[in-house]
Protein backbone atom coordinates (compact mmCIF):
# COMPACT_ATOMS: atom_id res chain seq x y z
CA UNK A 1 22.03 138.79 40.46
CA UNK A 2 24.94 137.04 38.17
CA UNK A 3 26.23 135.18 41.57
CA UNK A 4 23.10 133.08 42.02
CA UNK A 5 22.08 133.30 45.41
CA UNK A 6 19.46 131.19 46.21
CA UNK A 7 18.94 132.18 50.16
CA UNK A 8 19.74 135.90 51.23
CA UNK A 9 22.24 135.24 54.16
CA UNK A 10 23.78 132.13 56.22
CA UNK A 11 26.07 133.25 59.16
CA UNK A 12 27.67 131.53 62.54
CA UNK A 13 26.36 132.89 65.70
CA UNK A 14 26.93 132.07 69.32
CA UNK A 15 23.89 131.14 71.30
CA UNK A 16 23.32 134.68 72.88
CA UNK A 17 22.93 136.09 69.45
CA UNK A 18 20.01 134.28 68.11
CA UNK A 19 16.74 136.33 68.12
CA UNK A 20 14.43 133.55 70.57
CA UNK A 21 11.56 133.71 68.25
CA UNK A 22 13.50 132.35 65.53
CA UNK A 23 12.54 128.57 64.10
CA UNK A 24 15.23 126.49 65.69
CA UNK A 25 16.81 123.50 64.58
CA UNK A 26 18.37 120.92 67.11
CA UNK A 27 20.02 117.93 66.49
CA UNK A 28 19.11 114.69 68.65
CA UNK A 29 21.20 112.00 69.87
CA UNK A 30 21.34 110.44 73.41
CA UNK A 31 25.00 112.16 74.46
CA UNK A 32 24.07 115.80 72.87
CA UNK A 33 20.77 116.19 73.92
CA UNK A 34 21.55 115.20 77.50
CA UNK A 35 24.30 117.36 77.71
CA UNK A 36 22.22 120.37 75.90
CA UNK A 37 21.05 123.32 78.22
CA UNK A 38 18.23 124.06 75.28
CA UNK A 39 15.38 122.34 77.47
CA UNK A 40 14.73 121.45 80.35
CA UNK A 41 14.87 118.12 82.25
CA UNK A 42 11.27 117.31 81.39
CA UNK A 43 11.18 118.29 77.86
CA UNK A 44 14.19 116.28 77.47
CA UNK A 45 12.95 112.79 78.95
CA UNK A 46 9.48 113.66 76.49
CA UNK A 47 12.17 113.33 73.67
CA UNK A 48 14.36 111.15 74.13
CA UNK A 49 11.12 108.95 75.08
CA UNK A 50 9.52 109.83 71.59
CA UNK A 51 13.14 108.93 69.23
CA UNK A 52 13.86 106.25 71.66
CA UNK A 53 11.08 104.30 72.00
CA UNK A 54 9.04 105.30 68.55
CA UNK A 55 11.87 105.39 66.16
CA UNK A 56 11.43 108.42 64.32
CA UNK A 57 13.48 110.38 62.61
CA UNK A 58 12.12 114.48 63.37
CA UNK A 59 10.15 116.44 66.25
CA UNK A 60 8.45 119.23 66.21
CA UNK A 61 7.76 121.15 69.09
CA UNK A 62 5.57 123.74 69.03
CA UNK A 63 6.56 126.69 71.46
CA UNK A 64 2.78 125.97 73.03
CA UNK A 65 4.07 122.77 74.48
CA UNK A 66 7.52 123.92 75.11
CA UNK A 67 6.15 127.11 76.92
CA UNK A 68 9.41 129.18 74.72
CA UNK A 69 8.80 132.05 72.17
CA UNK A 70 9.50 129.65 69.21
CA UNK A 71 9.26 126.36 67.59
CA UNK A 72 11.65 124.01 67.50
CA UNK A 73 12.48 121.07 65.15
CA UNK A 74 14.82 118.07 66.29
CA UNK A 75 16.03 116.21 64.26
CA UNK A 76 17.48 112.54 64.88
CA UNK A 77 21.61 113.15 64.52
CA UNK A 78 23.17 111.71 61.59
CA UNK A 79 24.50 108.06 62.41
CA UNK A 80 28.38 108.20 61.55
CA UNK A 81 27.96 104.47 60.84
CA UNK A 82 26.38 105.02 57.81
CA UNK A 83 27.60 105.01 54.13
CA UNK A 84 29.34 109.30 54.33
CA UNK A 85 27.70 109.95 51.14
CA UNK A 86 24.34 109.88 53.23
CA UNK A 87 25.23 112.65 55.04
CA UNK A 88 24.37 114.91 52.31
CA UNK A 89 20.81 113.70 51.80
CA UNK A 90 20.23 113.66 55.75
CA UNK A 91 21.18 117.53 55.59
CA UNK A 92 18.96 117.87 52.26
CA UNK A 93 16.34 116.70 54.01
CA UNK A 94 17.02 118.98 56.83
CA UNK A 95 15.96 121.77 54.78
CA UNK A 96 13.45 120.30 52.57
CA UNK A 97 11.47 119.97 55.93
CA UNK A 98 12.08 123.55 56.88
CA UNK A 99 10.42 124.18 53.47
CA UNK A 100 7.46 122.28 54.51
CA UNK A 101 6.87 123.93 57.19
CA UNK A 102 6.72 127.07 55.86
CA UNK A 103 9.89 128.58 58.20
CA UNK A 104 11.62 131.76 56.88
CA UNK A 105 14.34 131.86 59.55
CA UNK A 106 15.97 129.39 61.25
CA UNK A 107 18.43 128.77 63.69
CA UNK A 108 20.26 125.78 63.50
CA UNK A 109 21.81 124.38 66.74
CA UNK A 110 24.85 123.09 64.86
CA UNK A 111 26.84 121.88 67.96
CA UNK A 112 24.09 119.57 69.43
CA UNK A 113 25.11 117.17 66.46
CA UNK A 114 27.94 115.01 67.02
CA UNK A 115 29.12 115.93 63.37
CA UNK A 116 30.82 119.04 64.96
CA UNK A 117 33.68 117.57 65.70
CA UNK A 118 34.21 117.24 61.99
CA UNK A 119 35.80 120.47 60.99
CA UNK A 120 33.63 120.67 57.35
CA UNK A 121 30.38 119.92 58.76
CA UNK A 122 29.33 123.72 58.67
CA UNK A 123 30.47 123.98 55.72
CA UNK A 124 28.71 121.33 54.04
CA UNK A 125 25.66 122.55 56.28
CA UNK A 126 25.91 125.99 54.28
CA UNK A 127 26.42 124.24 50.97
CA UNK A 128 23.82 122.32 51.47
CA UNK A 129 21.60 125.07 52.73
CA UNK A 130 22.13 126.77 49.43
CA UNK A 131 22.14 124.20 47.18
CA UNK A 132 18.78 122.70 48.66
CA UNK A 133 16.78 126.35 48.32
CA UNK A 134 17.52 126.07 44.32
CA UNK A 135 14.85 127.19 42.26
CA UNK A 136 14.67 127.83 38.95
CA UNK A 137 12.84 130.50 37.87
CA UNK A 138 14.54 132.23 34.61
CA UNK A 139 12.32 131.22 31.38
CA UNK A 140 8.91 129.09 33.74
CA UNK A 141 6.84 131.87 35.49
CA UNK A 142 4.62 128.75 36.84
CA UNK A 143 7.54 127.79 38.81
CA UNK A 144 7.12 128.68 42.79
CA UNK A 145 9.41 131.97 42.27
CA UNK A 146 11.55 131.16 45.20
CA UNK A 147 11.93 129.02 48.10
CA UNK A 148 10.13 130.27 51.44
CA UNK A 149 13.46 129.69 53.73
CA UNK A 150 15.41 133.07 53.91
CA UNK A 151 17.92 133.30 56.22
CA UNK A 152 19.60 130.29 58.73
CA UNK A 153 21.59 131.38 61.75
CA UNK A 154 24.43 128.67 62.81
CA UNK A 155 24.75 128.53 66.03
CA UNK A 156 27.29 127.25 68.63
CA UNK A 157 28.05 127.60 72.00
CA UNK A 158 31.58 129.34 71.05
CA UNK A 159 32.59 130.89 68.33
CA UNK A 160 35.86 130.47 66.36
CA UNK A 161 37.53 132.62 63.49
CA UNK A 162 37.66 128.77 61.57
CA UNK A 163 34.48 128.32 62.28
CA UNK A 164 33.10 131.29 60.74
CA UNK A 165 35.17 130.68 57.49
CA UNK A 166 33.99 127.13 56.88
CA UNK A 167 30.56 129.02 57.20
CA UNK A 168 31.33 131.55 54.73
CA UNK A 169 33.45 129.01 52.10
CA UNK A 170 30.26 126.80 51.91
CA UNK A 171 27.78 129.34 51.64
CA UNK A 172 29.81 130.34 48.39
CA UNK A 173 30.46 126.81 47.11
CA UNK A 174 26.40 126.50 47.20
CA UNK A 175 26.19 130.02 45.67
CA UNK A 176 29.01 128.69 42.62
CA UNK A 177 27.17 125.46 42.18
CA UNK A 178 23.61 127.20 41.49
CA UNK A 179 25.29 129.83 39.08
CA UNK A 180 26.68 126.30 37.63
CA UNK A 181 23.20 125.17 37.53
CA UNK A 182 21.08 128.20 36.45
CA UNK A 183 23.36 128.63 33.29
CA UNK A 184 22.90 125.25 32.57
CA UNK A 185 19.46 125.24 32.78
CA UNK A 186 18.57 128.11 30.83
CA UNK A 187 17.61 126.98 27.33
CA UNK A 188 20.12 126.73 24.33
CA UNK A 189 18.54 129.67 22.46
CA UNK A 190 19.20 132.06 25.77
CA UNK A 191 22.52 131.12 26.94
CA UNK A 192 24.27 131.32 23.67
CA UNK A 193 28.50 131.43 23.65
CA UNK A 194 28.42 135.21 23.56
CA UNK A 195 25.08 135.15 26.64
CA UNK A 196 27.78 133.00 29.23
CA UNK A 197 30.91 135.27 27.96
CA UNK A 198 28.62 138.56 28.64
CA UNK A 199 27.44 136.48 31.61
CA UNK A 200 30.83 135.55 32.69
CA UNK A 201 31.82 139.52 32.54
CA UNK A 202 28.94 140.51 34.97
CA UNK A 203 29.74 138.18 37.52
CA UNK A 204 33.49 139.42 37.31
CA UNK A 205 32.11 142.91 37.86
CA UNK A 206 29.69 141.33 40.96
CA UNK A 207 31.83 139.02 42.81
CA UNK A 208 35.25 140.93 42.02
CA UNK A 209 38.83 139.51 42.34
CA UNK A 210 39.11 138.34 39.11
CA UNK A 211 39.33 139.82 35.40
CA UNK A 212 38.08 138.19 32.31
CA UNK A 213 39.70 138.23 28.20
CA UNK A 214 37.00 136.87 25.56
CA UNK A 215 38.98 135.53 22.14
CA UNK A 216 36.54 136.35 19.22
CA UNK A 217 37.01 133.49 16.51
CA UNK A 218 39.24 136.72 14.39
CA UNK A 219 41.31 136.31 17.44
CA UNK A 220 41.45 132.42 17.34
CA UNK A 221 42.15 131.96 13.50
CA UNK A 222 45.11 134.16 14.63
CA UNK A 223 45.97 132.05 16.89
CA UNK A 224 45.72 128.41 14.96
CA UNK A 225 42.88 127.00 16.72
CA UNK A 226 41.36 125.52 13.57
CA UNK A 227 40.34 122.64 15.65
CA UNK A 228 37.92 124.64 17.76
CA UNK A 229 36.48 126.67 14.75
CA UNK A 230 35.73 123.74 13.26
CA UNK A 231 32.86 122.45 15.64
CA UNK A 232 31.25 126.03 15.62
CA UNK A 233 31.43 125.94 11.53
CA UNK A 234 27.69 125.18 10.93
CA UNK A 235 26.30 127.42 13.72
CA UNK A 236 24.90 131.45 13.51
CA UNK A 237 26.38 131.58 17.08
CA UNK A 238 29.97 132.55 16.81
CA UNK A 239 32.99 130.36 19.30
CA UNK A 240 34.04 132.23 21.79
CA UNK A 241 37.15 131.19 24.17
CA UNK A 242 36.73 132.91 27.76
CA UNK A 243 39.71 133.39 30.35
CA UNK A 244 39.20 134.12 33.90
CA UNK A 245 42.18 135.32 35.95
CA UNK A 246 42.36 135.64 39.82
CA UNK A 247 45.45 136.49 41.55
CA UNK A 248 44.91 135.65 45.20
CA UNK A 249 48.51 133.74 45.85
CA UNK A 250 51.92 134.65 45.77
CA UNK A 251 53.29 136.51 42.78
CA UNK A 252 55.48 134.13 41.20
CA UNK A 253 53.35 131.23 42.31
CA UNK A 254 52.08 128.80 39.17
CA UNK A 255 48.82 129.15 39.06
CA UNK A 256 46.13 126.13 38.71
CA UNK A 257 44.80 126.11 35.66
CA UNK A 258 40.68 124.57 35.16
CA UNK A 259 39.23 124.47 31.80
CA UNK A 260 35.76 123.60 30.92
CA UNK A 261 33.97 122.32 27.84
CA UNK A 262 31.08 124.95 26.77
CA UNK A 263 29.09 123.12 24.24
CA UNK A 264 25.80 125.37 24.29
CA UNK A 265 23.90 122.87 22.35
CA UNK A 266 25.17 119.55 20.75
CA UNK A 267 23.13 118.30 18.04
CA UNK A 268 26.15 116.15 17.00
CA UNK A 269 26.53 118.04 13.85
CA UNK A 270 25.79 116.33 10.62
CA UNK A 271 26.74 112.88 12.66
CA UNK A 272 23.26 113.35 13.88
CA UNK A 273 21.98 112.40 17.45
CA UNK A 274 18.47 111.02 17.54
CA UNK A 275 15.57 113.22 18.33
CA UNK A 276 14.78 111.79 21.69
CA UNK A 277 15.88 112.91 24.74
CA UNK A 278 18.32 115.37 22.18
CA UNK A 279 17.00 118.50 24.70
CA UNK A 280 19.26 117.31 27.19
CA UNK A 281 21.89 118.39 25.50
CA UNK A 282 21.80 121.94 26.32
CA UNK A 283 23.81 120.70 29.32
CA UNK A 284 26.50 119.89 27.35
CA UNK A 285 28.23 123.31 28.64
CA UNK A 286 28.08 121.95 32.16
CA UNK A 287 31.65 121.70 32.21
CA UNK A 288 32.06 125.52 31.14
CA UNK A 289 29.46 126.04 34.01
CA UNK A 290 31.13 123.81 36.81
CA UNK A 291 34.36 126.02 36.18
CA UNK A 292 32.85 129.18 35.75
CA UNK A 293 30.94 128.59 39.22
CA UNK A 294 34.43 127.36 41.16
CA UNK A 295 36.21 130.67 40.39
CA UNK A 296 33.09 132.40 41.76
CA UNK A 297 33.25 130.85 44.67
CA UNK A 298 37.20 130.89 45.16
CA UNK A 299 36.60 134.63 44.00
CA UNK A 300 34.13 135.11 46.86
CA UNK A 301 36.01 133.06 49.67
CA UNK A 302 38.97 134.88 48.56
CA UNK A 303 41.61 131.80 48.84
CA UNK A 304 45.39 132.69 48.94
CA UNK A 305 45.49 130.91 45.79
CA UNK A 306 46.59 131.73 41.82
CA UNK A 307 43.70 130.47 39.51
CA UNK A 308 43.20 130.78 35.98
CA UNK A 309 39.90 129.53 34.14
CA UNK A 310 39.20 129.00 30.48
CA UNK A 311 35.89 127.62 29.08
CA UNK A 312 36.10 126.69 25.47
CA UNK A 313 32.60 127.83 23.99
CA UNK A 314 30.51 127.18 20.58
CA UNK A 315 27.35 125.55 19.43
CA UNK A 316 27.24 122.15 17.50
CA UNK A 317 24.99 122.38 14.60
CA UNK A 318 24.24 120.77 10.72
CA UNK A 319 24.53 122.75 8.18
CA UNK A 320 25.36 123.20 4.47
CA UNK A 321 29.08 124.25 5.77
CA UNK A 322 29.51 122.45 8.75
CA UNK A 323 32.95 120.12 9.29
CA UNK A 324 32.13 117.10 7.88
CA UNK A 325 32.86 113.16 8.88
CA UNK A 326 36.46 112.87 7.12
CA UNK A 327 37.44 116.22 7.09
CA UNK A 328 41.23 117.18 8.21
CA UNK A 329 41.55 120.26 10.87
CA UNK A 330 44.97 121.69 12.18
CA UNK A 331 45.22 122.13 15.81
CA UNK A 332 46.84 125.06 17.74
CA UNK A 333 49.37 122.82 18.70
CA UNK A 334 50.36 122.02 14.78
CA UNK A 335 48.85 118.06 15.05
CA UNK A 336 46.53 117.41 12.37
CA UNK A 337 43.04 115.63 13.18
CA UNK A 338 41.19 113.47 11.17
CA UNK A 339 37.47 113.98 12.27
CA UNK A 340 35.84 110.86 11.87
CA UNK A 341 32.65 111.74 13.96
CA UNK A 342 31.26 115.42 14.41
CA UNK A 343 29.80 113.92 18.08
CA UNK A 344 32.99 113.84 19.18
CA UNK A 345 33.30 117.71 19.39
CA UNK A 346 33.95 118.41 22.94
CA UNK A 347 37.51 116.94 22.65
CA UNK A 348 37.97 119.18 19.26
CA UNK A 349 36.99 122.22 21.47
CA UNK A 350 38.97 121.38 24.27
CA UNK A 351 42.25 120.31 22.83
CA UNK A 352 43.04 123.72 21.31
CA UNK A 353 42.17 125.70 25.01
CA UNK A 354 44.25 123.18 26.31
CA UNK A 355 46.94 124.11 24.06
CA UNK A 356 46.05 127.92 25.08
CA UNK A 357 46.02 127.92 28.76
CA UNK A 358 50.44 126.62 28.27
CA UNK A 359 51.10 130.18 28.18
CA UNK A 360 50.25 130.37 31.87
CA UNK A 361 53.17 128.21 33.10
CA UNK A 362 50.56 126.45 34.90
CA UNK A 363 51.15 124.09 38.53
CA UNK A 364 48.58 121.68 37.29
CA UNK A 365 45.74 121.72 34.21
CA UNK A 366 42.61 120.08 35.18
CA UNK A 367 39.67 120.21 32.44
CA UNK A 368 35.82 119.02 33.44
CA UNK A 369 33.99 117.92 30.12
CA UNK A 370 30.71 115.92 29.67
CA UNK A 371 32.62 114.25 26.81
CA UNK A 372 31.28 110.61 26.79
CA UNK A 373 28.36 108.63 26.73
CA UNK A 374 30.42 105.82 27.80
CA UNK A 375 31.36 106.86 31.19
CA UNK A 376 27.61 106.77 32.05
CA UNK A 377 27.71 103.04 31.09
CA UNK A 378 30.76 102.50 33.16
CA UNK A 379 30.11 104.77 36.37
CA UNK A 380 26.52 105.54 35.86
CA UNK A 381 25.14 108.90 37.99
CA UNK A 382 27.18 108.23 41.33
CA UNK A 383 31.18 109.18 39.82
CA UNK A 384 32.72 110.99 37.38
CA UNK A 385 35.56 109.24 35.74
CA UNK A 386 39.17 110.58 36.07
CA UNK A 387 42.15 109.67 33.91
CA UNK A 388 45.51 111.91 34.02
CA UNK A 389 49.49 112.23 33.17
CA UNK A 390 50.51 112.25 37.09
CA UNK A 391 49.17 110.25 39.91
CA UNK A 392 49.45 112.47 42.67
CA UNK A 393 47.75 114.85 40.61
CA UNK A 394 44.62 112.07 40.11
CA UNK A 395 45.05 110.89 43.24
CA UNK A 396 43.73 114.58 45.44
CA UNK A 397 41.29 115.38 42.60
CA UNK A 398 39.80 111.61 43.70
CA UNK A 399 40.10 112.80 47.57
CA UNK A 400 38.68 116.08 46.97
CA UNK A 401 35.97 114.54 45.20
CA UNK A 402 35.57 111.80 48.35
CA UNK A 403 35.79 114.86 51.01
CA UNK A 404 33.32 117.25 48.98
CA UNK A 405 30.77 114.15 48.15
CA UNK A 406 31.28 114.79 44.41
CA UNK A 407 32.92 111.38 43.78
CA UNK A 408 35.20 110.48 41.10
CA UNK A 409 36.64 106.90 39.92
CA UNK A 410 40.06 106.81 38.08
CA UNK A 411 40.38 104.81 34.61
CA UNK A 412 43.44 103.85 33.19
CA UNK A 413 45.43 105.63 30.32
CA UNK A 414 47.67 103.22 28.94
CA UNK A 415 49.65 103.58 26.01
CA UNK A 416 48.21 100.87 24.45
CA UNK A 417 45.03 102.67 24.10
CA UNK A 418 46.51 105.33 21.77
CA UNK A 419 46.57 103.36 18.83
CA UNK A 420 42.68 103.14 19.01
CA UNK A 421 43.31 106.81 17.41
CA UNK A 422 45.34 105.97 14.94
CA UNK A 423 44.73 107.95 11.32
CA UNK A 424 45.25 107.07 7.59
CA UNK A 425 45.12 110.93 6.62
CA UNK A 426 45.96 112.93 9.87
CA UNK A 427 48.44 112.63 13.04
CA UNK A 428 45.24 111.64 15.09
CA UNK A 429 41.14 110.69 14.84
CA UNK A 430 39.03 112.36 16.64
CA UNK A 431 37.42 108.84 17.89
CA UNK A 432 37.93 105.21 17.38
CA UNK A 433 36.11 103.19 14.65
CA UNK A 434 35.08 100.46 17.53
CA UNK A 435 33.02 101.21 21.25
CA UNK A 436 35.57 100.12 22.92
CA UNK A 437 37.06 102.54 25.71
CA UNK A 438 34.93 104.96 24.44
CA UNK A 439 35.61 107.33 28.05
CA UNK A 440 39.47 106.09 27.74
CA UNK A 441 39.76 107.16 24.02
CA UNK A 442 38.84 110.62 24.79
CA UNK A 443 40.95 111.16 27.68
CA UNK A 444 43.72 109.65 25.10
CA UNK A 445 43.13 112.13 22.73
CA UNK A 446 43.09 115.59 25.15
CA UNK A 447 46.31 113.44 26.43
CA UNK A 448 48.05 114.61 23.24
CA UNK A 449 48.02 118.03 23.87
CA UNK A 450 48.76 118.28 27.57
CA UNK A 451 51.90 116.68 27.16
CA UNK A 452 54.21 119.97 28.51
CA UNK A 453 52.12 119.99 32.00
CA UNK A 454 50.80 118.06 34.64
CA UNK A 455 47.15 117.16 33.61
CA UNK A 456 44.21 115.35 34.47
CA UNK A 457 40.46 115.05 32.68
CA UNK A 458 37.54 114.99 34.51
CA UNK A 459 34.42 113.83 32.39
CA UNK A 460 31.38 114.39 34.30
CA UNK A 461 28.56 113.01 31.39
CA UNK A 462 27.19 111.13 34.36
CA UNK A 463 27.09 113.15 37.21
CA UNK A 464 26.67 116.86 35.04
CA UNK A 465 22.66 116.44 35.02
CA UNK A 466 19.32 114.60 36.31
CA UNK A 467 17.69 114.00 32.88
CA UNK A 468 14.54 112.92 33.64
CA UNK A 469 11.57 113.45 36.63
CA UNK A 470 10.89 116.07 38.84
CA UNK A 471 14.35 116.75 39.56
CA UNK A 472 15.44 117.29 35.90
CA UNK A 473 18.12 119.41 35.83
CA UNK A 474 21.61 120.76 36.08
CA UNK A 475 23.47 119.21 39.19
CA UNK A 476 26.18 122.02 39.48
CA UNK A 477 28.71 119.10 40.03
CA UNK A 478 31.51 119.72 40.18
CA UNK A 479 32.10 122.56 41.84
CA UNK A 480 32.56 121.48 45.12
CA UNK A 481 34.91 118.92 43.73
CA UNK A 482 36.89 121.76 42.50
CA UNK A 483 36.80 123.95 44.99
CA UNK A 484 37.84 121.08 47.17
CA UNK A 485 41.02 120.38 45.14
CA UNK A 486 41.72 124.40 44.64
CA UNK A 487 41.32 124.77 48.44
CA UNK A 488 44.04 122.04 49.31
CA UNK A 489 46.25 122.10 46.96
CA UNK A 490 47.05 125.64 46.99
């Protein structure tokens, strides 16, 4: 299955739907659980004595003591004083304990929680569902082949058509974020440019909704995009540049435009990275993957919405004729670029799709890139860092990115900072000769070519990945970010 799916179904059902032998899930705090006709009035005194009076934070009831058909786990409710990015790890944990347990199916009381009053907490109860039952299983056949939970039943007393959406829209955000991950995870010598583009056709045949154009590098010569060739120069691999079209809105509605960054593997060219830690770069094409896994899910959910994606794809490898430091490329756009540093390739791939995706009259560009090691030094893991050409465009990518839990920080984009580009031999350097601004520079130079739209830059090198520990691996951000800011701002 193209359109990862890590559990095989999450629906909303009212109360008098739930099969009673399934697992159940309720949530515990002193106003829902009195007002809950789950239990009874003695089982209810035994708990609210046991989270009361011994602090704890879970339950479980076996259906011995509660004399029912089925187990039951409760769960202390999420305190709504508490930092909202915690939310996400108290649901995590949620399901990391029906793991434990060994529970297949579950039924999760969703309306004992006080969250339910907040109109996404399904949603990010579904997300988090899927995102949670991850595995990856591709290329390690030592890896547990899947997770034991199958199926989770949300339940409330009433249902509503909303409801049932939010349900549904989360379910595929999770679903979009683990394609995200699983294509980033897969190593460099599988997921090749031409693996994702074949990839990228299967899940347009899967999820349906949207079509899909692959540019050859024949097709991009053609075109001018000597700026893009460039980076794939020294690789077997050949570039390719993928579109994905979805016509949900209106007809002569702009569409929004995402584009990602596909490096498959970045060695840094002959401006060689060091050898350690240099396999982490196969997630270099996380931002290829982020928007390849939003129009999956927007696909899926089937939002009245016009959205075109392009991921800009090639390998970065040494070699006798790879671009060299001080070599002069033309851009699709006609600007010349002096590359100073073959690192610096994302922004050489990018700037030319950016150039592309113009022809689309587009209502807003947005590109996602893992394009500096400098935004981890400013931000860390906990934002990505957001620069752009129009402030109310920044300004909802930084609340979706607050309302999805994918945060994002805006840095500035001065003017001042475009001399640090400045070239003796070309209209523009592909980097600055200093560290300064290192995450600024780059968002300076993609600012050159998205001059004729309204544009912002996402780089996600901090937030893309877990590099290290049991948890290594792709973090499918941002998709919900995206999806956020799709959903919206449609």
């Amino acid at each position: 299955m193209a359109f990862y799916k890590a559990l095989e179904n999450i629906e909303l059902k009212k109360y008098s739907e739930v099969n009673p032998e399934t697992f159940a899930v309720v949530f515990y705090s002193k106003t829902s659980f009195k007002n809950s006709n789950l239990f009874d009035k003695e089982m209810k005194q035994k708990v609210s004595t046991y989270f009361e009076h011994e602090k704890r934070s879970s339950m479980l009831l076996s259906k011995e003591l509660t004399g029912d058909k089925r187990d039951v786990l409760v769960v202390k409710d999420f305190d709504t004083k508490k930092a909202d990015h915690k939310k996400y790890q108290w649901l995590s944990n949620v399901f990391v304990g029906l793991d434990k347990y060994g529970v297949e199916n579950a039924a999760i009381y969703a309306d004992t929680s006080s969250l339910i009053k907040d109109k996404n907490f399904v949603f990010d109860l579904a997300k988090i569902a899927e995102k949670t039952t991850y595995r990856y299983t591709d290329t390690n056949p030592n890896t547990k082949s899947e997770a034991i939970l199958k199926t989770i039943d949300v339940c409330v007393e009433k249902l509503n058509a909303s409801l049932k959406k939010s349900v549904e829209h989360g379910f595929n955000v999770g679903r979009g974020a683990n394609t995200a991950r699983n294509l980033g995870n897969r190593p460099a010598n599988h997921a090749t440019p031409t693996y994702i583009a074949n990839h990228i056709n299967e899940l347009a045949k899967e999820v349906g909704g949207f079509t899909v154009e692959v540019l050859e590098e024949k097709d991009m010569k053609k075109l001018g995009m000597g700026s893009l060739l460039s980076v794939s120069e020294g690789s077997v691999e050949p570039a390719k540049l993928v579109t994905m079209q979805y016509k949900g809105g209106k007809k002569d509605a702009k569409p929004i435009v995402l584009v990602g960054k596909g490096i498959t593997f970045d060695t840094g060219g002959i401006s060689l990275k060091p050898g350690a830690k240099m396999d982490l770069m196969k997630w270099d094409m996380s931002g290829a993957g982020s928007v390849i896994g939003t129009m999956c899910a927007v696909a899926a959910s089937k939002l009245p919405v016009n959205l075109v994606c392009t991921v800009a794809l090639s390998e970065n490898m040494p070699a006798g004729n790879a671009t060299k430091p001080g070599d002069v490329v033309t851009t699709m756009s006609g600007q010349t670029v002096e590359i100073l540093n073959t690192d610096a390739e994302g922004r050489l791939v990018l700037c030319d799709a950016l150039t592309y995706v113009k022809k689309f009259n587009p209502k807003v560009v947005i590109d996602t890139a893992t394009l500096t090691g400098a935004v981890i030094i400013a931000l860390g893991d906990v934002a990505a860092g957001v620069m752009g050409n129009d402030q109310k465009l920044v300004d909802r990518i930084l609340e979706a990115g607050q309302n999805s839990g994918e945060k994002a920080w805006q840095l500035p984009l001065w003017d001042e900072y475009q001399s640090y580009l400045d070239s003796n031999f070309a209209d523009i350097a592909n980097i600055a000769p200093g560290r300064a601004a290192g995450t600024i520079e780059g968002g300076c130079f993609l600012s050159r070519f998205a001059e004729d739209y309204k544009w912002a830059h996402i780089d996600i090198a901090g937030v893309a990945d877990i590099g290290e520990g049991k948890n290594k691996g792709s973090t499918g951000k941002p998709v919900g970010l995206l999806f956020e800011y799709v959903n919206s701002n449609r």
